[in-house]
PDB file of N, CA and C in Angstrom:
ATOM      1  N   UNK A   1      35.101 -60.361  12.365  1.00  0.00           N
ATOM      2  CA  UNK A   1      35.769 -61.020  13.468  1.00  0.00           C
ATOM      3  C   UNK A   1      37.181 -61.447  13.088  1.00  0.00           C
ATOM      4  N   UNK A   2      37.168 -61.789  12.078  1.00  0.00           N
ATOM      5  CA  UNK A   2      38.806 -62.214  11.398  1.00  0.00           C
ATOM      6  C   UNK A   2      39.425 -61.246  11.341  1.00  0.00           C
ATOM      7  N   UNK A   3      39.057 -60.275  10.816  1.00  0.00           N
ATOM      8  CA  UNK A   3      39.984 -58.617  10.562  1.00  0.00           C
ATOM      9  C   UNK A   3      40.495 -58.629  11.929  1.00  0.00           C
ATOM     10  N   UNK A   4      39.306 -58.706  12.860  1.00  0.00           N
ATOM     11  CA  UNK A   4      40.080 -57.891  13.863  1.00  0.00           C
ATOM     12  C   UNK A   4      40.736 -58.704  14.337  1.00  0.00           C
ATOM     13  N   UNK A   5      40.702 -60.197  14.485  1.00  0.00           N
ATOM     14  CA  UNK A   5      42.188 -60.966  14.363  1.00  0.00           C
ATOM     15  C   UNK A   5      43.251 -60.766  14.618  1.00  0.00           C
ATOM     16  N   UNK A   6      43.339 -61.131  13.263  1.00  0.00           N
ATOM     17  CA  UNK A   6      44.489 -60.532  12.509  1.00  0.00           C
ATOM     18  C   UNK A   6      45.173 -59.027  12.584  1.00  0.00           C
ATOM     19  N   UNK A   7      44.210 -57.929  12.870  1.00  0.00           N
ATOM     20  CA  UNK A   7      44.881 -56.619  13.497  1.00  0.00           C
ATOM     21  C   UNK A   7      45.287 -57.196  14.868  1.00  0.00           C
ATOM     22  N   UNK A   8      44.729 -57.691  16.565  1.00  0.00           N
ATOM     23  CA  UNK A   8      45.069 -58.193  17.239  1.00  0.00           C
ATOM     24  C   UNK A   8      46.247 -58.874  17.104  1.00  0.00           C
ATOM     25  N   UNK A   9      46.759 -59.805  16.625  1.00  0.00           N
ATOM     26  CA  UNK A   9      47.772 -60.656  16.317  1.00  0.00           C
ATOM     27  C   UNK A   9      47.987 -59.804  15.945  1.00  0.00           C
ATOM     28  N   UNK A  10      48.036 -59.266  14.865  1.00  0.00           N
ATOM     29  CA  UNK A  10      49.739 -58.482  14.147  1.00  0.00           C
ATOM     30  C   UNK A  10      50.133 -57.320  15.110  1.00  0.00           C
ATOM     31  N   UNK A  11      49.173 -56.205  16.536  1.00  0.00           N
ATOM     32  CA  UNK A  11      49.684 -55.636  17.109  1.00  0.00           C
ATOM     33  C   UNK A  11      50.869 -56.581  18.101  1.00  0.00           C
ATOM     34  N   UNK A  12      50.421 -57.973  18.704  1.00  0.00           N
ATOM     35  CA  UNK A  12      51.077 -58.565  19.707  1.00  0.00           C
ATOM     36  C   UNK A  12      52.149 -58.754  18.707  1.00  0.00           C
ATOM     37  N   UNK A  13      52.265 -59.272  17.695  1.00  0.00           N
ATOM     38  CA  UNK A  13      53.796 -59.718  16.709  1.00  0.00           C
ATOM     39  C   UNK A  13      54.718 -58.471  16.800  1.00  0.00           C
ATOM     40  N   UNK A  14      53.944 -57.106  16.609  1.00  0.00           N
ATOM     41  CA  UNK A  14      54.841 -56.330  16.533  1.00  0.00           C
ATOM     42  C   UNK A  14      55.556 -55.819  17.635  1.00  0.00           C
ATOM     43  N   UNK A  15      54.629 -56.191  19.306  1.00  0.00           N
ATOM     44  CA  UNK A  15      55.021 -55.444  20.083  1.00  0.00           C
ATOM     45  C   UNK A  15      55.870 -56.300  20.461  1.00  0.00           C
ATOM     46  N   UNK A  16      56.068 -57.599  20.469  1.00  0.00           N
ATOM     47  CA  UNK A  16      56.537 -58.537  20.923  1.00  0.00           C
ATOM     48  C   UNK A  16      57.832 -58.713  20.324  1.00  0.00           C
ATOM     49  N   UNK A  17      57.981 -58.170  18.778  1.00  0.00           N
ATOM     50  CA  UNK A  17      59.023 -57.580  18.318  1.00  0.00           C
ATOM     51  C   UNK A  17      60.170 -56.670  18.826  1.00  0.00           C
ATOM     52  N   UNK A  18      59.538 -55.597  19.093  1.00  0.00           N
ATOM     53  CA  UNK A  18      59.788 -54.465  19.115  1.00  0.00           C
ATOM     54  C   UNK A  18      60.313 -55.016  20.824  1.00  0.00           C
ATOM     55  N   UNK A  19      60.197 -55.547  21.870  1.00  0.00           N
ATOM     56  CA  UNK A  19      60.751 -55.921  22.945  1.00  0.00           C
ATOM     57  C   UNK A  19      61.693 -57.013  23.444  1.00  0.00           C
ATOM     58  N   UNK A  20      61.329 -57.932  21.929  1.00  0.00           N
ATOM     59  CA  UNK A  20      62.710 -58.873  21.677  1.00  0.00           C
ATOM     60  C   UNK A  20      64.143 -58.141  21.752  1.00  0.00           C
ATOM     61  N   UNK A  21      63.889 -56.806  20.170  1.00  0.00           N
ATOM     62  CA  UNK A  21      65.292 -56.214  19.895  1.00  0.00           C
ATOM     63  C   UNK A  21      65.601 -55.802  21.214  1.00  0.00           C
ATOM     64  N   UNK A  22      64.484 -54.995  21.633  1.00  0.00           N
ATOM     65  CA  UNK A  22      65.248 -53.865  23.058  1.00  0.00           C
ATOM     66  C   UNK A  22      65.423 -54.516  23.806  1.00  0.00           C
ATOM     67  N   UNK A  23      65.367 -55.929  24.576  1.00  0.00           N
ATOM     68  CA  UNK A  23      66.242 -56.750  25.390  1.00  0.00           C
ATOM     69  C   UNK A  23      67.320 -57.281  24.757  1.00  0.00           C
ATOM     70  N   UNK A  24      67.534 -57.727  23.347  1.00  0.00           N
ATOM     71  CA  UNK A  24      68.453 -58.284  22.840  1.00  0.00           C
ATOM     72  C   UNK A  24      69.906 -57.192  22.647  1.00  0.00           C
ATOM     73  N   UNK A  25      69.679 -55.772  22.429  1.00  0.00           N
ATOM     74  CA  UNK A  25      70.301 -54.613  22.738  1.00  0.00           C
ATOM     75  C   UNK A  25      71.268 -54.630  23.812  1.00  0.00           C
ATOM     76  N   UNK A  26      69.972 -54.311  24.801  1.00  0.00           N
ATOM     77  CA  UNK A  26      70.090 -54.376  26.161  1.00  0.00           C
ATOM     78  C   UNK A  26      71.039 -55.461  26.486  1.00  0.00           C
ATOM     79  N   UNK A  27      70.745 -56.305  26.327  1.00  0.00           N
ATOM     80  CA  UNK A  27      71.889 -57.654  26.676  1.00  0.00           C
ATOM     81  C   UNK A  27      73.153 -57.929  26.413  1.00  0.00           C
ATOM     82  N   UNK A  28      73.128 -56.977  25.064  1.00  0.00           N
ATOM     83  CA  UNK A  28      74.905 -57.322  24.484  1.00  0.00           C
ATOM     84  C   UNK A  28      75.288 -56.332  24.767  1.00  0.00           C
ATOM     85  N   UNK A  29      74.411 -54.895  25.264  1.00  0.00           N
ATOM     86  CA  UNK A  29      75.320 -53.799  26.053  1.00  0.00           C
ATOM     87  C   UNK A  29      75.614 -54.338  27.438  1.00  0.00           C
ATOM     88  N   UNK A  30      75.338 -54.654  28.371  1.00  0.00           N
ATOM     89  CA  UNK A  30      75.238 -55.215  29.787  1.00  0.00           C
ATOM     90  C   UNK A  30      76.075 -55.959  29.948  1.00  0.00           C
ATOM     91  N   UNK A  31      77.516 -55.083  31.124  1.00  0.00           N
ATOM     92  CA  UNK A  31      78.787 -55.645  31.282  1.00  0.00           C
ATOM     93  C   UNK A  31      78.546 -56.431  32.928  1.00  0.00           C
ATOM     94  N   UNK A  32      77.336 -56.775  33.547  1.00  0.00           N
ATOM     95  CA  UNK A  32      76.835 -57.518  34.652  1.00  0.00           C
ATOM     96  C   UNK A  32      76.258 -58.327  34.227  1.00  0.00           C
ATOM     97  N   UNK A  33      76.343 -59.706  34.447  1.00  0.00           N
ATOM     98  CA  UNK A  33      75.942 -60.927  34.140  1.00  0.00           C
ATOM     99  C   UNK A  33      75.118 -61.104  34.448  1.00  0.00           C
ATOM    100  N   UNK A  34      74.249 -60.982  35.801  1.00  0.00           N
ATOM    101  CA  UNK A  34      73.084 -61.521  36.052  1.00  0.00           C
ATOM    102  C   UNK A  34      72.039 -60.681  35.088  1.00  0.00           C
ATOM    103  N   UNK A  35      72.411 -59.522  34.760  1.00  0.00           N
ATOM    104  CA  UNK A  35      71.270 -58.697  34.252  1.00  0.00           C
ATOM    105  C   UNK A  35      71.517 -58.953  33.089  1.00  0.00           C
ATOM    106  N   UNK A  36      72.562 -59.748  32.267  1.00  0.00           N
ATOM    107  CA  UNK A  36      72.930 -59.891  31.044  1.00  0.00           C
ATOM    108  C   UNK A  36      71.976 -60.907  30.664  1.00  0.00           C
ATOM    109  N   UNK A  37      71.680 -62.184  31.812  1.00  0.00           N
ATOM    110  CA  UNK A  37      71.036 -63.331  31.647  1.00  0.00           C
ATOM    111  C   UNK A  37      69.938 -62.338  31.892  1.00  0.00           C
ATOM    112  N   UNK A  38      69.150 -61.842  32.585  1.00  0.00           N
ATOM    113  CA  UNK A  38      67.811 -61.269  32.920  1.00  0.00           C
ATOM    114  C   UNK A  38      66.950 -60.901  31.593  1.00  0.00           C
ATOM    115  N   UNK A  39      68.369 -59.776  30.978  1.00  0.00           N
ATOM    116  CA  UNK A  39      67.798 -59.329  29.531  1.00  0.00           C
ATOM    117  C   UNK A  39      67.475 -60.150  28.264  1.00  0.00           C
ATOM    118  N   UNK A  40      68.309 -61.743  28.185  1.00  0.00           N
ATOM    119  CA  UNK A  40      68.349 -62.485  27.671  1.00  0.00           C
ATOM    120  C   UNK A  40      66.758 -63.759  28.080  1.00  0.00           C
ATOM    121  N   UNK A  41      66.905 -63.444  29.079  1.00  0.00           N
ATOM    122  CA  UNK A  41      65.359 -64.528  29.361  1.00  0.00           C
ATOM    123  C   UNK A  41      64.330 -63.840  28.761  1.00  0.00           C
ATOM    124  N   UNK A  42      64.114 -62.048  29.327  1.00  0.00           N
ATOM    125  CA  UNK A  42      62.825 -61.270  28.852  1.00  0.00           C
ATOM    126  C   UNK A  42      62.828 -61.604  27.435  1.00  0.00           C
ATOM    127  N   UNK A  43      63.948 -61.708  26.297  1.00  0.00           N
ATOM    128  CA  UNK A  43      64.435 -61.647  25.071  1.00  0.00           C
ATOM    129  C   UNK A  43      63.862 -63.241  24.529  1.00  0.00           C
ATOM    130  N   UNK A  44      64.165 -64.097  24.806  1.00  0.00           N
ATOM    131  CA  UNK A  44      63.802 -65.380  24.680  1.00  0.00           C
ATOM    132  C   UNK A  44      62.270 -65.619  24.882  1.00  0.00           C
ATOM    133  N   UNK A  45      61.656 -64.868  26.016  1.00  0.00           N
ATOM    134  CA  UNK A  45      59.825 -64.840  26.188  1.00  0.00           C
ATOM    135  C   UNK A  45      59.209 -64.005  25.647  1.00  0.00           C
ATOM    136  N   UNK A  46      60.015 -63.015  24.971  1.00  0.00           N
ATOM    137  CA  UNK A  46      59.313 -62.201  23.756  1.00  0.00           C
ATOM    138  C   UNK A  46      59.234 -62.659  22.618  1.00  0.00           C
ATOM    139  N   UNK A  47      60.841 -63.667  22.162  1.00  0.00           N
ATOM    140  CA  UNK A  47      60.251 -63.862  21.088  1.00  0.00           C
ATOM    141  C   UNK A  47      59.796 -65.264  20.580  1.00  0.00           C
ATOM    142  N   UNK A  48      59.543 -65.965  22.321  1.00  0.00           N
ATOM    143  CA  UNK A  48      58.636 -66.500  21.937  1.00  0.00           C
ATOM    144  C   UNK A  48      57.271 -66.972  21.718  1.00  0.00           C
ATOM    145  N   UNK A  49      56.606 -65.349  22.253  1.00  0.00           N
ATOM    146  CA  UNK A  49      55.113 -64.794  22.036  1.00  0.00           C
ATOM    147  C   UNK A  49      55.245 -64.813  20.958  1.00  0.00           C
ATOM    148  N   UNK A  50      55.857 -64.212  20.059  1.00  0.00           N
ATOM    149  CA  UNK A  50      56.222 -63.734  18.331  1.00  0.00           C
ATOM    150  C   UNK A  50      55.952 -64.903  17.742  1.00  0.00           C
ATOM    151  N   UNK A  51      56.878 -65.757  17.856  1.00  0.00           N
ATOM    152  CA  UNK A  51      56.549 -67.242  16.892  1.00  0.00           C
ATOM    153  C   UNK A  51      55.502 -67.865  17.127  1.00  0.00           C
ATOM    154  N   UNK A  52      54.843 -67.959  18.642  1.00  0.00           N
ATOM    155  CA  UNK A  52      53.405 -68.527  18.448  1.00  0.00           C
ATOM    156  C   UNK A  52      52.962 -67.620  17.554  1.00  0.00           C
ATOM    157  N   UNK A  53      52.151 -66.492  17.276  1.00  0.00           N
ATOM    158  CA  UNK A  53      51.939 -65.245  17.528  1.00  0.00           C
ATOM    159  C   UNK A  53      51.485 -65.778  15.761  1.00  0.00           C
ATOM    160  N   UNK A  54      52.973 -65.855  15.308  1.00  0.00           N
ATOM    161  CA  UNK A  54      52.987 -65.730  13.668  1.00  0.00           C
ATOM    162  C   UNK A  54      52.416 -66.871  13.362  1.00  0.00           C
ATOM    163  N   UNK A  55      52.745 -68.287  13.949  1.00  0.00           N
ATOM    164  CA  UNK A  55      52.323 -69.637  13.946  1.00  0.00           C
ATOM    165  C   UNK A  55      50.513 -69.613  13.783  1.00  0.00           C
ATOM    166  N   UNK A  56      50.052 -68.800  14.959  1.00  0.00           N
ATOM    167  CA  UNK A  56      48.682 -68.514  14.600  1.00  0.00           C
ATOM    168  C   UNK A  56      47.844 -68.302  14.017  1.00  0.00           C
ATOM    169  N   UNK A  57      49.103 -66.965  13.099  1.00  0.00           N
ATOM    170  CA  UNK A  57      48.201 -66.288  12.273  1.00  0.00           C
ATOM    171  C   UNK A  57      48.562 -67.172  10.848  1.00  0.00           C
ATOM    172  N   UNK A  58      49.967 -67.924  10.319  1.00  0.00           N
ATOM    173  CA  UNK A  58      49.427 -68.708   9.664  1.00  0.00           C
ATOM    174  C   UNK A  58      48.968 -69.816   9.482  1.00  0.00           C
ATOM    175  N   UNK A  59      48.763 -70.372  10.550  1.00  0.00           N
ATOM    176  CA  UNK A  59      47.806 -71.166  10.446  1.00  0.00           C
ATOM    177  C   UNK A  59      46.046 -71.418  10.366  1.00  0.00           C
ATOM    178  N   UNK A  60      45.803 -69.923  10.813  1.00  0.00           N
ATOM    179  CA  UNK A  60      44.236 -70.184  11.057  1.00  0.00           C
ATOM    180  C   UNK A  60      43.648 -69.070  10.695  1.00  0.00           C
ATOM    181  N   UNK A  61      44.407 -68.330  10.114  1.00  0.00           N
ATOM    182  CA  UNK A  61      44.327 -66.997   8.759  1.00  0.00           C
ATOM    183  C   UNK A  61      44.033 -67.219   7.511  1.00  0.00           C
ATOM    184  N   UNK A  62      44.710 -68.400   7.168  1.00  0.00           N
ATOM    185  CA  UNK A  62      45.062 -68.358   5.498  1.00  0.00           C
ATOM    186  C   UNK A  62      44.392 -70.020   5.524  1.00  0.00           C
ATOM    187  N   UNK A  63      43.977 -70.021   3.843  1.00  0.00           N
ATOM    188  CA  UNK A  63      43.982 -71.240   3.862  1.00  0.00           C
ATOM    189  C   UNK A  63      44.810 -72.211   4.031  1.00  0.00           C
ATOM    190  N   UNK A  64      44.241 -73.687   4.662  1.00  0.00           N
ATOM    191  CA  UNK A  64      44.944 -74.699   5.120  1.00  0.00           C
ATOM    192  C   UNK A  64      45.492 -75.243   3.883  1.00  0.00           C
ATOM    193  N   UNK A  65      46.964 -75.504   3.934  1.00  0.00           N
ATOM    194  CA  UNK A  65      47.721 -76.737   3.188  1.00  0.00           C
ATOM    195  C   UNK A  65      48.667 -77.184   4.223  1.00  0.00           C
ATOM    196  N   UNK A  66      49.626 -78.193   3.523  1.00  0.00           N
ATOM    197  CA  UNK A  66      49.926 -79.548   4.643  1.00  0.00           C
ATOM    198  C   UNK A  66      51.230 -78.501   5.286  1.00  0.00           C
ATOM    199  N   UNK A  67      51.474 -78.149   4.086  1.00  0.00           N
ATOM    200  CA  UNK A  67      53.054 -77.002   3.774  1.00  0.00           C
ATOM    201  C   UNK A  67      52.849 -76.285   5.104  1.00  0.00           C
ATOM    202  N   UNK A  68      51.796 -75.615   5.298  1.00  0.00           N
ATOM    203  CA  UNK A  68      51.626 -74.659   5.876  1.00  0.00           C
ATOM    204  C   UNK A  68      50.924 -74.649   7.651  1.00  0.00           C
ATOM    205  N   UNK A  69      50.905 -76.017   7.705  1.00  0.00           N
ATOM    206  CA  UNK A  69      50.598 -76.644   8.673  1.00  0.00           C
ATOM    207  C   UNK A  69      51.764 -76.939   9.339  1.00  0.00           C
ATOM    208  N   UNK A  70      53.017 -77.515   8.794  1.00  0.00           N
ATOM    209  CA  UNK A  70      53.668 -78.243   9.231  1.00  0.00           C
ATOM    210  C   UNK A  70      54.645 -77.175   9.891  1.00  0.00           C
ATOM    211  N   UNK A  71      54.764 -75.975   8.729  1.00  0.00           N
ATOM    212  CA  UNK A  71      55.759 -74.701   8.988  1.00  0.00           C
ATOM    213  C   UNK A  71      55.132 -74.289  10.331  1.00  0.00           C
ATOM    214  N   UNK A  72      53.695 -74.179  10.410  1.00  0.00           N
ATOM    215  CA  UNK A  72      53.561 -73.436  12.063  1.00  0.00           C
ATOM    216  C   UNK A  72      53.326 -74.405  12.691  1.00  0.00           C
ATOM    217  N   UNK A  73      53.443 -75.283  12.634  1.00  0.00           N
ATOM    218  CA  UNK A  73      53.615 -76.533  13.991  1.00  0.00           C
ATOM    219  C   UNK A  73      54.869 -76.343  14.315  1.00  0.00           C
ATOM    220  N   UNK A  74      56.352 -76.330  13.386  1.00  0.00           N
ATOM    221  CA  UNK A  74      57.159 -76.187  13.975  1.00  0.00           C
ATOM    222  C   UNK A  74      57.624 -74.436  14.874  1.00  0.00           C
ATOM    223  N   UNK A  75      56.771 -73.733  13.992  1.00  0.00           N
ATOM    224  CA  UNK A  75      56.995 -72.314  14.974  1.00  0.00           C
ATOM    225  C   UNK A  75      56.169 -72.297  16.168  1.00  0.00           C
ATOM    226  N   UNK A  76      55.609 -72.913  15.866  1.00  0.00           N
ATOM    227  CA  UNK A  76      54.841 -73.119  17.791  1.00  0.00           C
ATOM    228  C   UNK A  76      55.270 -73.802  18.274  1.00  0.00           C
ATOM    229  N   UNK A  77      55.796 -74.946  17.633  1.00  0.00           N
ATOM    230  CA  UNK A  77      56.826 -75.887  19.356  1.00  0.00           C
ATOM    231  C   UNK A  77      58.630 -74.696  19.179  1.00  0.00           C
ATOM    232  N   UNK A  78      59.090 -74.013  18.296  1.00  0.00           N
ATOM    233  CA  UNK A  78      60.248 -73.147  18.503  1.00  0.00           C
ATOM    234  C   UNK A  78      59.649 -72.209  19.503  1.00  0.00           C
ATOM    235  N   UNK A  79      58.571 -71.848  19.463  1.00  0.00           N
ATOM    236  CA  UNK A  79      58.062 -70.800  20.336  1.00  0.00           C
ATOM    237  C   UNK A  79      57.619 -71.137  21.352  1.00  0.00           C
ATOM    238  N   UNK A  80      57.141 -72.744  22.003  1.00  0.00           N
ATOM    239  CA  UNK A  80      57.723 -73.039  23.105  1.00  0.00           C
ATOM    240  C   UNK A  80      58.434 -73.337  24.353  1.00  0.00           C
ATOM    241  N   UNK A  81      59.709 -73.944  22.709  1.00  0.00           N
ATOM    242  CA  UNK A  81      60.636 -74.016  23.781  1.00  0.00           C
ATOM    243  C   UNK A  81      61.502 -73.022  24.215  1.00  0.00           C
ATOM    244  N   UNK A  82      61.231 -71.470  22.758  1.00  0.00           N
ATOM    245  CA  UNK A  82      61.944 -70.022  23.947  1.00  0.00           C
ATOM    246  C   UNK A  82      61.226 -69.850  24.861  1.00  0.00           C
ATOM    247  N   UNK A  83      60.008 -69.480  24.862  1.00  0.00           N
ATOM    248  CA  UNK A  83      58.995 -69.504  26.028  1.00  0.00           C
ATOM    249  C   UNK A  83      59.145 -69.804  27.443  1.00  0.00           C
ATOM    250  N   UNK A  84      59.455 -71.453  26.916  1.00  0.00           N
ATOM    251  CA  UNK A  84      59.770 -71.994  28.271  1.00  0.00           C
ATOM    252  C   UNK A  84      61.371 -71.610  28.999  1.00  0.00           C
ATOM    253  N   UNK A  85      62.297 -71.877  27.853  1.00  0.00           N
ATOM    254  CA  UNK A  85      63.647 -71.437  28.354  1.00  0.00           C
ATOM    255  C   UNK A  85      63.875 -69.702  28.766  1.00  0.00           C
ATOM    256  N   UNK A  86      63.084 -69.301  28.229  1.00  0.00           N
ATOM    257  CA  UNK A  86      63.148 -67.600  28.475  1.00  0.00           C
ATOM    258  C   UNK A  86      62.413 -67.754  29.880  1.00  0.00           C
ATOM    259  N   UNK A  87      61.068 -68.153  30.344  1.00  0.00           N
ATOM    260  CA  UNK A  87      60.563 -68.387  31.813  1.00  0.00           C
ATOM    261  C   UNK A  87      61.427 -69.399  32.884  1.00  0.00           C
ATOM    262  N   UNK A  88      62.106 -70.184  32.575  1.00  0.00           N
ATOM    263  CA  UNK A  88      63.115 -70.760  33.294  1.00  0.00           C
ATOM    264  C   UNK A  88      64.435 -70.147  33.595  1.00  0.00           C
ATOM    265  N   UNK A  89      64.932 -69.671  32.906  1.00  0.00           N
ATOM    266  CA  UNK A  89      66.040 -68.369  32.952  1.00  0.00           C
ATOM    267  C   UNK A  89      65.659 -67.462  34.140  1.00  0.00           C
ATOM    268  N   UNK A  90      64.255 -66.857  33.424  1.00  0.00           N
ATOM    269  CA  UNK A  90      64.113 -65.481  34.138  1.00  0.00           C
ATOM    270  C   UNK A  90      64.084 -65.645  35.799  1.00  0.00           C
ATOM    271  N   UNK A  91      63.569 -66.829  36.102  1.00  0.00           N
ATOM    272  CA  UNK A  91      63.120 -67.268  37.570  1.00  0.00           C
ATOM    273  C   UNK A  91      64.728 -67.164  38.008  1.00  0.00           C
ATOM    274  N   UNK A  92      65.769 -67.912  37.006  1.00  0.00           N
ATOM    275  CA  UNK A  92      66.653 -68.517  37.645  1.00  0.00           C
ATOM    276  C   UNK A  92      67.888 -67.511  38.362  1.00  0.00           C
ATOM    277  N   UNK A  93      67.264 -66.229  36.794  1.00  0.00           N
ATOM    278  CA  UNK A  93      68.253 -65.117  37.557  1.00  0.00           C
ATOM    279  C   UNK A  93      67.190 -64.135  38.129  1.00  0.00           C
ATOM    280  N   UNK A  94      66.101 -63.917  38.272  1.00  0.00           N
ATOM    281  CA  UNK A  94      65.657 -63.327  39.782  1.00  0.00           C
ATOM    282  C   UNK A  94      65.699 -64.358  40.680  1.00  0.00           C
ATOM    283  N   UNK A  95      66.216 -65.107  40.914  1.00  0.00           N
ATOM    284  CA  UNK A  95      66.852 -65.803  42.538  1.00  0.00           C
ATOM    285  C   UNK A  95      68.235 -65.114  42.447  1.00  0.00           C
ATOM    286  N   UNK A  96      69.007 -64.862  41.704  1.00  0.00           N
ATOM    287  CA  UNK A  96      70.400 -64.751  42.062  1.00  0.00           C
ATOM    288  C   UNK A  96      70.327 -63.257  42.243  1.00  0.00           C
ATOM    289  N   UNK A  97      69.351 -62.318  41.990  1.00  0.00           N
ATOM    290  CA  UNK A  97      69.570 -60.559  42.412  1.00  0.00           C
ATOM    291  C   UNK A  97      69.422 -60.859  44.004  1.00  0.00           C
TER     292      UNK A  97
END
């Protein structure tokens, strides 16, 4: 049950990866603003699936120390607050298309 975990999690880390860059791309090519912000919100809610994502896996993968507690507490509230700012964005520029 852990293996497959951990394969689970590490496919979402990677895909979640792999759709950060290609909006983050996407965004600094994009000479239209609203779609500049668009690419930048998807970019911000990808990667902040990723940091929960990793937060998860070290935290409840590996054995517990305080070290290692504290490091993914803070990648899960960083991966919040892209989360949230990447879902607040995105709303804000699909109102403006």
């Amino acid at each position: 049950m852990v293996n497959l975990l951990q394969w689970v999690f590490g496919v979402i880390i990677m895909l979640s990866s792999v759709f950060s860059a290609l909006y983050s791309f996407r965004a600094r090519r994009e000479t239209n603003a609203k779609l500049r912000g668009l690419y930048t919100s998807r970019m911000n809610i990808s990667m902040g699936i990723m940091l929960i994502f990793i937060a998860l896996i070290q935290m409840f993968m590996f054995s517990g120390s305080s070290l290692r507690v504290v490091v993914g507490a803070l990648f899960i509230l960083l991966g919040l607050f892209n989360l949230f700012a990447g879902l607040r964005n995105h709303s804000h520029f699909t109102r403006l298309q």
